[in-house]
PDB file of N, CA and C in Angstrom:
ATOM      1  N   UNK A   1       0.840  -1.173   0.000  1.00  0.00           N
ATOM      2  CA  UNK A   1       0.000   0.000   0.000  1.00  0.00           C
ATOM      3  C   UNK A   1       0.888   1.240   0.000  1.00  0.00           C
ATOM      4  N   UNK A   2       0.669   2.317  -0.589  1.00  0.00           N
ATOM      5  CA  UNK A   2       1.378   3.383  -1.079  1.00  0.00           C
ATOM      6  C   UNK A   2       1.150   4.456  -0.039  1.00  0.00           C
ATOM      7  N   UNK A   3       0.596   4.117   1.190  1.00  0.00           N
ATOM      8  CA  UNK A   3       0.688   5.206   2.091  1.00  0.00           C
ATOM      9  C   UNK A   3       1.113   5.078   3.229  1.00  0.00           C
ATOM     10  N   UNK A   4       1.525   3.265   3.399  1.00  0.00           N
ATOM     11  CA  UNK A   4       2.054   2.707   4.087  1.00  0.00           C
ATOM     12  C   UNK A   4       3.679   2.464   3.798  1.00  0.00           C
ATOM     13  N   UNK A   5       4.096   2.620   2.976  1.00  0.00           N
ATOM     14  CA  UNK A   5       5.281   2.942   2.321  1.00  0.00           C
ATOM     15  C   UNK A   5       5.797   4.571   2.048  1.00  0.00           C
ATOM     16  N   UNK A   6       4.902   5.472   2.768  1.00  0.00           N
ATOM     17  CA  UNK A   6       5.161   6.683   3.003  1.00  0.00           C
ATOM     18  C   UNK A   6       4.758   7.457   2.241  1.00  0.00           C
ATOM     19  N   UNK A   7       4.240   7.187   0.954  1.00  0.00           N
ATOM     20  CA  UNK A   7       3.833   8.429  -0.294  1.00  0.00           C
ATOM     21  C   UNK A   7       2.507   9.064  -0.156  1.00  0.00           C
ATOM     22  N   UNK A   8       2.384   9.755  -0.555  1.00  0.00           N
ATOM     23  CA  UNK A   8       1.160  10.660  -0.492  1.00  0.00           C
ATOM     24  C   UNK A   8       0.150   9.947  -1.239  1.00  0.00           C
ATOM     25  N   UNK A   9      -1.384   9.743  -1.231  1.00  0.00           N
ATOM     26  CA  UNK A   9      -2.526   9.263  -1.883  1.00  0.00           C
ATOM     27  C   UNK A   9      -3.713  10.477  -2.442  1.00  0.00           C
ATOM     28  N   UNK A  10      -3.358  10.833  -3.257  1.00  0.00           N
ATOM     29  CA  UNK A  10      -4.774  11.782  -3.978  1.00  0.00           C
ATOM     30  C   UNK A  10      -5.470  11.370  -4.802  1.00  0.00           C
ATOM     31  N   UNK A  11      -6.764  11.727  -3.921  1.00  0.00           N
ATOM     32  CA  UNK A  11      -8.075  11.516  -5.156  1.00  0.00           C
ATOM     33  C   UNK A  11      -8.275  13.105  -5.584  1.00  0.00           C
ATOM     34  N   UNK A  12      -8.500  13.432  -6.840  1.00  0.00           N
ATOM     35  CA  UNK A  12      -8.729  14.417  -7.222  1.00  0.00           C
ATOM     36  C   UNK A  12     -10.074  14.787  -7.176  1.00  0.00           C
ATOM     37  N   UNK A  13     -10.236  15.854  -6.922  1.00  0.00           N
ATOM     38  CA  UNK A  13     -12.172  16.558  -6.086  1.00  0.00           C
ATOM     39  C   UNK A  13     -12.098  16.203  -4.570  1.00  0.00           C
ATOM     40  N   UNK A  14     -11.701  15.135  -4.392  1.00  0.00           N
ATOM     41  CA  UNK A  14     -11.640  14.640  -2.813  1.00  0.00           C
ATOM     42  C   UNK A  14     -10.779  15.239  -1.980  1.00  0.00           C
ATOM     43  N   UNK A  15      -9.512  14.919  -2.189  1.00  0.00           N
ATOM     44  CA  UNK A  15      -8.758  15.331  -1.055  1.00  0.00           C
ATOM     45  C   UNK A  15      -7.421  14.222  -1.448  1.00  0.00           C
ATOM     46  N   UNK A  16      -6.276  14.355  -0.499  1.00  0.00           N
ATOM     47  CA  UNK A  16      -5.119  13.582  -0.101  1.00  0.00           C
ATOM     48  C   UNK A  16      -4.959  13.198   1.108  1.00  0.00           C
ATOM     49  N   UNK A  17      -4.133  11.845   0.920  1.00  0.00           N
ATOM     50  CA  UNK A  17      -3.719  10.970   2.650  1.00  0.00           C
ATOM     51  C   UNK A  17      -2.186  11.542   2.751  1.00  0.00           C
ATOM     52  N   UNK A  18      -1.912  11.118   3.860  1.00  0.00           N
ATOM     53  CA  UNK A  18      -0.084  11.147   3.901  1.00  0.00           C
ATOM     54  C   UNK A  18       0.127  10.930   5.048  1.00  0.00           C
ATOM     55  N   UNK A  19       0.951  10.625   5.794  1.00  0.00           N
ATOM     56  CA  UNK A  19       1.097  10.119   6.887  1.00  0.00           C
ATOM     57  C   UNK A  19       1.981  11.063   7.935  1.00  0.00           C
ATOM     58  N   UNK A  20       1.779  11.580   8.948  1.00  0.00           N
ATOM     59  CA  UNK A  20       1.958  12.253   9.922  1.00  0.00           C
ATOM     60  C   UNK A  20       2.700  11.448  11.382  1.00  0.00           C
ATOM     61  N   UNK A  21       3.518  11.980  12.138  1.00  0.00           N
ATOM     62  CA  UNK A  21       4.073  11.679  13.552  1.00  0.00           C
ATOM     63  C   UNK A  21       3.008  12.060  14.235  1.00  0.00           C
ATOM     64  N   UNK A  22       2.750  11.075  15.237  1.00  0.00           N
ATOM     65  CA  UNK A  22       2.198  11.643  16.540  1.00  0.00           C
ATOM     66  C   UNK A  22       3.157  11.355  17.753  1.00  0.00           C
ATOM     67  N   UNK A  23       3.395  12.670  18.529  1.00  0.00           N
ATOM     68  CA  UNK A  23       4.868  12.640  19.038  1.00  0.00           C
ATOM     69  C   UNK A  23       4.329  11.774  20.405  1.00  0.00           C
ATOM     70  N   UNK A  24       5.212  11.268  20.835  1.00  0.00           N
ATOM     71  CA  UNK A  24       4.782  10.679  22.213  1.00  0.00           C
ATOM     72  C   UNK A  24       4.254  11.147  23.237  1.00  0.00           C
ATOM     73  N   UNK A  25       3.133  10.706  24.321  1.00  0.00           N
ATOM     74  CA  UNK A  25       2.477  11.503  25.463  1.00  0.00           C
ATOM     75  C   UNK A  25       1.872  10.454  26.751  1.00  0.00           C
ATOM     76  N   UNK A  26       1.741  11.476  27.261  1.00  0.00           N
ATOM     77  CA  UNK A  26       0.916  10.617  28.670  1.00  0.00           C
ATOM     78  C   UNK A  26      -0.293  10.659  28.349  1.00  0.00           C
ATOM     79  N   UNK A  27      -0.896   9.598  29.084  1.00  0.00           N
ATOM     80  CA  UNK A  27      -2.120   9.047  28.772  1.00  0.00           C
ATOM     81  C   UNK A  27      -2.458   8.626  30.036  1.00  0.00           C
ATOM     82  N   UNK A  28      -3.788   9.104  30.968  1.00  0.00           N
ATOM     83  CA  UNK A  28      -4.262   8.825  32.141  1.00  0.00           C
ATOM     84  C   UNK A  28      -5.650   8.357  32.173  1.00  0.00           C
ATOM     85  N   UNK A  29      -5.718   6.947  32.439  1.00  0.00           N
ATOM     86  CA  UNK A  29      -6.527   6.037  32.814  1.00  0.00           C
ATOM     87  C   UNK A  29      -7.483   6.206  34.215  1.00  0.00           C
ATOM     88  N   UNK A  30      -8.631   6.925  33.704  1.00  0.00           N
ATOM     89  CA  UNK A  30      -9.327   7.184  35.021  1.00  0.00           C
ATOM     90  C   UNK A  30     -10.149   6.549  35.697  1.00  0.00           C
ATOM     91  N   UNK A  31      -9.948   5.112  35.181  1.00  0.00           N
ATOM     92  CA  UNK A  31     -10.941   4.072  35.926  1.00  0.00           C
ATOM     93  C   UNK A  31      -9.611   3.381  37.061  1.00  0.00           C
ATOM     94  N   UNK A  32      -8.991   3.441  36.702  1.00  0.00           N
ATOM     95  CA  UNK A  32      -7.642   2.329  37.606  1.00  0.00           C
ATOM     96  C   UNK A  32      -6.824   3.611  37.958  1.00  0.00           C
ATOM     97  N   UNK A  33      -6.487   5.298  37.889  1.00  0.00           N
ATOM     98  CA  UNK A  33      -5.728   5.753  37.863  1.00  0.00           C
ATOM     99  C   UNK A  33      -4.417   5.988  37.905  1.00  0.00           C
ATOM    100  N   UNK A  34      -4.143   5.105  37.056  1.00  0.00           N
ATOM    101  CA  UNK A  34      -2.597   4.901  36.591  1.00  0.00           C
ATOM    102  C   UNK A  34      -2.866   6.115  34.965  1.00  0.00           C
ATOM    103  N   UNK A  35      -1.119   6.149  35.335  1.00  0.00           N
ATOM    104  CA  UNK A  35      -0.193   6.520  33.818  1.00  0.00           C
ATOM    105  C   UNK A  35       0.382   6.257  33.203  1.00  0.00           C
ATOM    106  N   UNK A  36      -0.110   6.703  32.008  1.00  0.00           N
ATOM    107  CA  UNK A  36       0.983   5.412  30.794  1.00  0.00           C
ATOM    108  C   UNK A  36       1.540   6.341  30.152  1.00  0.00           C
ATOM    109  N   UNK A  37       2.443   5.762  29.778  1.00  0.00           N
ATOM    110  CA  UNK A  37       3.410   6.919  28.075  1.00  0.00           C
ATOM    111  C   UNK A  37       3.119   5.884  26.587  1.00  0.00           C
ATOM    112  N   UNK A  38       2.168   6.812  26.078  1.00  0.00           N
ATOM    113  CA  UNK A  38       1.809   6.097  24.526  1.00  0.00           C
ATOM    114  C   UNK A  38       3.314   6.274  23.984  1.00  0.00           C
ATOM    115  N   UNK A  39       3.952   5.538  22.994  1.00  0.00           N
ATOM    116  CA  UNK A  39       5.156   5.779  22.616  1.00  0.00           C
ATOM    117  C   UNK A  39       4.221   6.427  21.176  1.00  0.00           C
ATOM    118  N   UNK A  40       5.503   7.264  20.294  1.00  0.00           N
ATOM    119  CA  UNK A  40       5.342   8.210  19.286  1.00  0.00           C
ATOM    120  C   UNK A  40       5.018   6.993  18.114  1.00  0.00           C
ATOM    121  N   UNK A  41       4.056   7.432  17.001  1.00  0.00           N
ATOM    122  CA  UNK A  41       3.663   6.752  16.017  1.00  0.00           C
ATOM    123  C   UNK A  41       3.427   7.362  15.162  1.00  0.00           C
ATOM    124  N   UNK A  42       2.975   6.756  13.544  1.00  0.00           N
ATOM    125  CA  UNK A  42       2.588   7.485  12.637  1.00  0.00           C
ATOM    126  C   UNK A  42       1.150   6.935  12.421  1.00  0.00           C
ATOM    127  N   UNK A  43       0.480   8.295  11.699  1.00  0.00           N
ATOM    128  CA  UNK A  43      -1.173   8.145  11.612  1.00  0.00           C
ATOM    129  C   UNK A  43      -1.727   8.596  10.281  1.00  0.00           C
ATOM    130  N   UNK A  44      -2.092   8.146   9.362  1.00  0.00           N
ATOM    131  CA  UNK A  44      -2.755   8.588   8.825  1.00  0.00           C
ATOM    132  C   UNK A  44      -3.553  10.628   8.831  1.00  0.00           C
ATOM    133  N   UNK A  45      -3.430  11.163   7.800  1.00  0.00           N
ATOM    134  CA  UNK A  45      -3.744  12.174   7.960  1.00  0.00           C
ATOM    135  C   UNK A  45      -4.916  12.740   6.549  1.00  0.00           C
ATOM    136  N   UNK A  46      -5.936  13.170   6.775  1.00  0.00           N
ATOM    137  CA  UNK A  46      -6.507  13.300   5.155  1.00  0.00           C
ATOM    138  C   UNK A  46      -6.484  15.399   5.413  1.00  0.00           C
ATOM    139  N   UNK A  47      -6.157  15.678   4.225  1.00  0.00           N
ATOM    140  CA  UNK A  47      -6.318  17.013   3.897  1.00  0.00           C
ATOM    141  C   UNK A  47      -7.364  16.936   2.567  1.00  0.00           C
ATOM    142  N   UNK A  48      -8.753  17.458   3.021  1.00  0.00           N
ATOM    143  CA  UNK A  48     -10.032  18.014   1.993  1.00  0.00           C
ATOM    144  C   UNK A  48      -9.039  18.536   0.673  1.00  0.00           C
ATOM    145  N   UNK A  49      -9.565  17.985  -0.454  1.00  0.00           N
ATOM    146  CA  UNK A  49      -9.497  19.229  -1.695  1.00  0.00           C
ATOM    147  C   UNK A  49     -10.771  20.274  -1.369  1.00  0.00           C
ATOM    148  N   UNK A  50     -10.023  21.340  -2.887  1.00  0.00           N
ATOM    149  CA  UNK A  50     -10.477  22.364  -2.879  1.00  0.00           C
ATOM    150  C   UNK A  50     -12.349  22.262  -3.382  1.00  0.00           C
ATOM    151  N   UNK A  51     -12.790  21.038  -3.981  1.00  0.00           N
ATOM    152  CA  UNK A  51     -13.405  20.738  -4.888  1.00  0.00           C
ATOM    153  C   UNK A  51     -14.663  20.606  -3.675  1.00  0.00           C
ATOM    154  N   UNK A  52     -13.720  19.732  -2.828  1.00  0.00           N
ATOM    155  CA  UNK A  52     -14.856  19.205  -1.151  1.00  0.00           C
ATOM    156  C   UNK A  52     -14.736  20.637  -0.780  1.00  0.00           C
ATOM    157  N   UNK A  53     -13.841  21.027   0.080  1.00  0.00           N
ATOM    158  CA  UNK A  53     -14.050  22.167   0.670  1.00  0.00           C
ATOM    159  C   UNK A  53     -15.118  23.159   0.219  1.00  0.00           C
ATOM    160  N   UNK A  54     -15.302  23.796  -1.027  1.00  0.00           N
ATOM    161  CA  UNK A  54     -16.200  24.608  -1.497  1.00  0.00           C
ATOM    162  C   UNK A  54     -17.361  23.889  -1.435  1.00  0.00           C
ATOM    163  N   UNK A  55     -17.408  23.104  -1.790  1.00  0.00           N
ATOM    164  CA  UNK A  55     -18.640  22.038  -1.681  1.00  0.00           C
ATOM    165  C   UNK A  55     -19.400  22.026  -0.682  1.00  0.00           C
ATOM    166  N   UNK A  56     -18.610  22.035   0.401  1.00  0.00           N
ATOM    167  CA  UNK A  56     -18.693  21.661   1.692  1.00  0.00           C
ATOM    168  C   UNK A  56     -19.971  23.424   2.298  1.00  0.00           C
ATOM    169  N   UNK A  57     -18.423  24.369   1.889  1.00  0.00           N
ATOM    170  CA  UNK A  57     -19.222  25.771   2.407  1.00  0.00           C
ATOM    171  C   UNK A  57     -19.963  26.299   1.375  1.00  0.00           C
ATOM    172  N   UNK A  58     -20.685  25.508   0.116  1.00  0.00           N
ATOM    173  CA  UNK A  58     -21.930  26.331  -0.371  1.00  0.00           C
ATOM    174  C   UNK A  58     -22.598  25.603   0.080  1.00  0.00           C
ATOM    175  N   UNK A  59     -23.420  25.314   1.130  1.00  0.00           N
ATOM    176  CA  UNK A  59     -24.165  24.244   1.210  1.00  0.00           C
ATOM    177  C   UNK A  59     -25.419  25.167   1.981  1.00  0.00           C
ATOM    178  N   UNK A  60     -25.838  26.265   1.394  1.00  0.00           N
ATOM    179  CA  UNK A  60     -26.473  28.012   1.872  1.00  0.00           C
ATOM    180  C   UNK A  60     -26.650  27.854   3.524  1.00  0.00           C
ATOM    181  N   UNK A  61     -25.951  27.085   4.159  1.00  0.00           N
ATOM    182  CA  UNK A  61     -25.730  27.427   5.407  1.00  0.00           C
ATOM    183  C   UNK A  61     -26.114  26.278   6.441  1.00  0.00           C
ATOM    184  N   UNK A  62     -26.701  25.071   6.083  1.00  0.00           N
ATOM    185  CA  UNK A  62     -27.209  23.974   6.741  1.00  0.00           C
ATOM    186  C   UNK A  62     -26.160  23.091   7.396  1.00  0.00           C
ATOM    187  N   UNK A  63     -26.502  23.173   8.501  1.00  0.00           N
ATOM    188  CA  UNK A  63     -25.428  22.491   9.212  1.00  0.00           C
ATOM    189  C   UNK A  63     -25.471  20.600   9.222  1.00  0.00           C
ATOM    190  N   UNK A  64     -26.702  20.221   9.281  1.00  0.00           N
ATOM    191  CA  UNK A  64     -26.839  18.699   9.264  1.00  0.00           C
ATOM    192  C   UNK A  64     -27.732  19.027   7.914  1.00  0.00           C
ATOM    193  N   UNK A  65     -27.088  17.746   7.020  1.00  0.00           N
ATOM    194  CA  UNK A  65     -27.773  17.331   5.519  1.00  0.00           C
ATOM    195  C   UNK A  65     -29.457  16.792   6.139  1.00  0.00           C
ATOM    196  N   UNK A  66     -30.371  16.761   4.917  1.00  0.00           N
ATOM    197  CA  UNK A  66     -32.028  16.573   5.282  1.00  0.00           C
ATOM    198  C   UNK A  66     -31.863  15.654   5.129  1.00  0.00           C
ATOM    199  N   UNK A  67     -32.913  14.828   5.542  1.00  0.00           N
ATOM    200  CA  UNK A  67     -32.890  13.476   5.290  1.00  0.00           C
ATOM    201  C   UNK A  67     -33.798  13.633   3.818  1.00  0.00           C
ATOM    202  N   UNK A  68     -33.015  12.114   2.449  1.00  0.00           N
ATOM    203  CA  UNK A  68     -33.906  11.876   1.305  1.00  0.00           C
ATOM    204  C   UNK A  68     -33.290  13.157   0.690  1.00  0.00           C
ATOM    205  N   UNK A  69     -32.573  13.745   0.831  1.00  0.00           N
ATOM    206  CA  UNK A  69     -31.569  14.380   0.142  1.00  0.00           C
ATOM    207  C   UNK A  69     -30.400  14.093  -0.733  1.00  0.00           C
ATOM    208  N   UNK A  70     -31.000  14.239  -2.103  1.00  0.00           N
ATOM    209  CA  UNK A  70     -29.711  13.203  -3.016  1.00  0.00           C
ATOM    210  C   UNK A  70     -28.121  13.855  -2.644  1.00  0.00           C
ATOM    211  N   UNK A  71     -27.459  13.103  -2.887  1.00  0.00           N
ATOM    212  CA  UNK A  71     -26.006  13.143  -2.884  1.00  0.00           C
ATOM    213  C   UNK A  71     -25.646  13.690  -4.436  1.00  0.00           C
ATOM    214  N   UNK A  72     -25.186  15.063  -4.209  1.00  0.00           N
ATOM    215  CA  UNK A  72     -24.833  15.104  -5.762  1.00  0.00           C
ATOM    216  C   UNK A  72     -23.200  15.079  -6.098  1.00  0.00           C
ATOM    217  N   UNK A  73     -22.414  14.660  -6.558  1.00  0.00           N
ATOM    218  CA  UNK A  73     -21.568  14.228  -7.492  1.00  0.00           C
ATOM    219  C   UNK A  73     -21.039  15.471  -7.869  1.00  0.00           C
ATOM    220  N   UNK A  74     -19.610  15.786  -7.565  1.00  0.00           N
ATOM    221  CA  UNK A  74     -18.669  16.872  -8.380  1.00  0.00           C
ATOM    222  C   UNK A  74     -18.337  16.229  -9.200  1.00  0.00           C
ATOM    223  N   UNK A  75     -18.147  17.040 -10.305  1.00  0.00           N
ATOM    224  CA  UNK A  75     -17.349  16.998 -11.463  1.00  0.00           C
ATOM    225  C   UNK A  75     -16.403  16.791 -11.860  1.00  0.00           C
TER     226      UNK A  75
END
């Protein structure tokens, strides 16, 4: 897989993957209250295209989609 091997993944209208550090941290368990140290990893990261993004903010201002509302398809 090509994003697991480090390269970037773009769908065009959609957006791109690429993979990001997440630096190491504490992590507190509040049922047993202990502390742990997550060690540092890499994660998956998606950045919107421009195609979604606009998409996204003409949408004349509705915050949750209607229900029975078609899905329309960029170009």
């Amino acid at each position: 897989m090509a994003l697991a091997e480090g390269e970037r993944v773009e769908i065009r209208g959609f957006g791109s993957f690429n993979r990001r550090l997440r630096s190491a941290r504490k992590w507190h368990n509040p049922v047993t209250d202990m502390t742990y140290m997550v060690p540092a990893k890499l994660v998956p990261h998606f950045k919107p295209g421009k195609r979604l993004r606009d998409g996204i903010e003409n949408n004349n201002g509705d915050v949750e989609p209607r229900i029975g509302k078609k899905l329309r398809i960029l170009d």
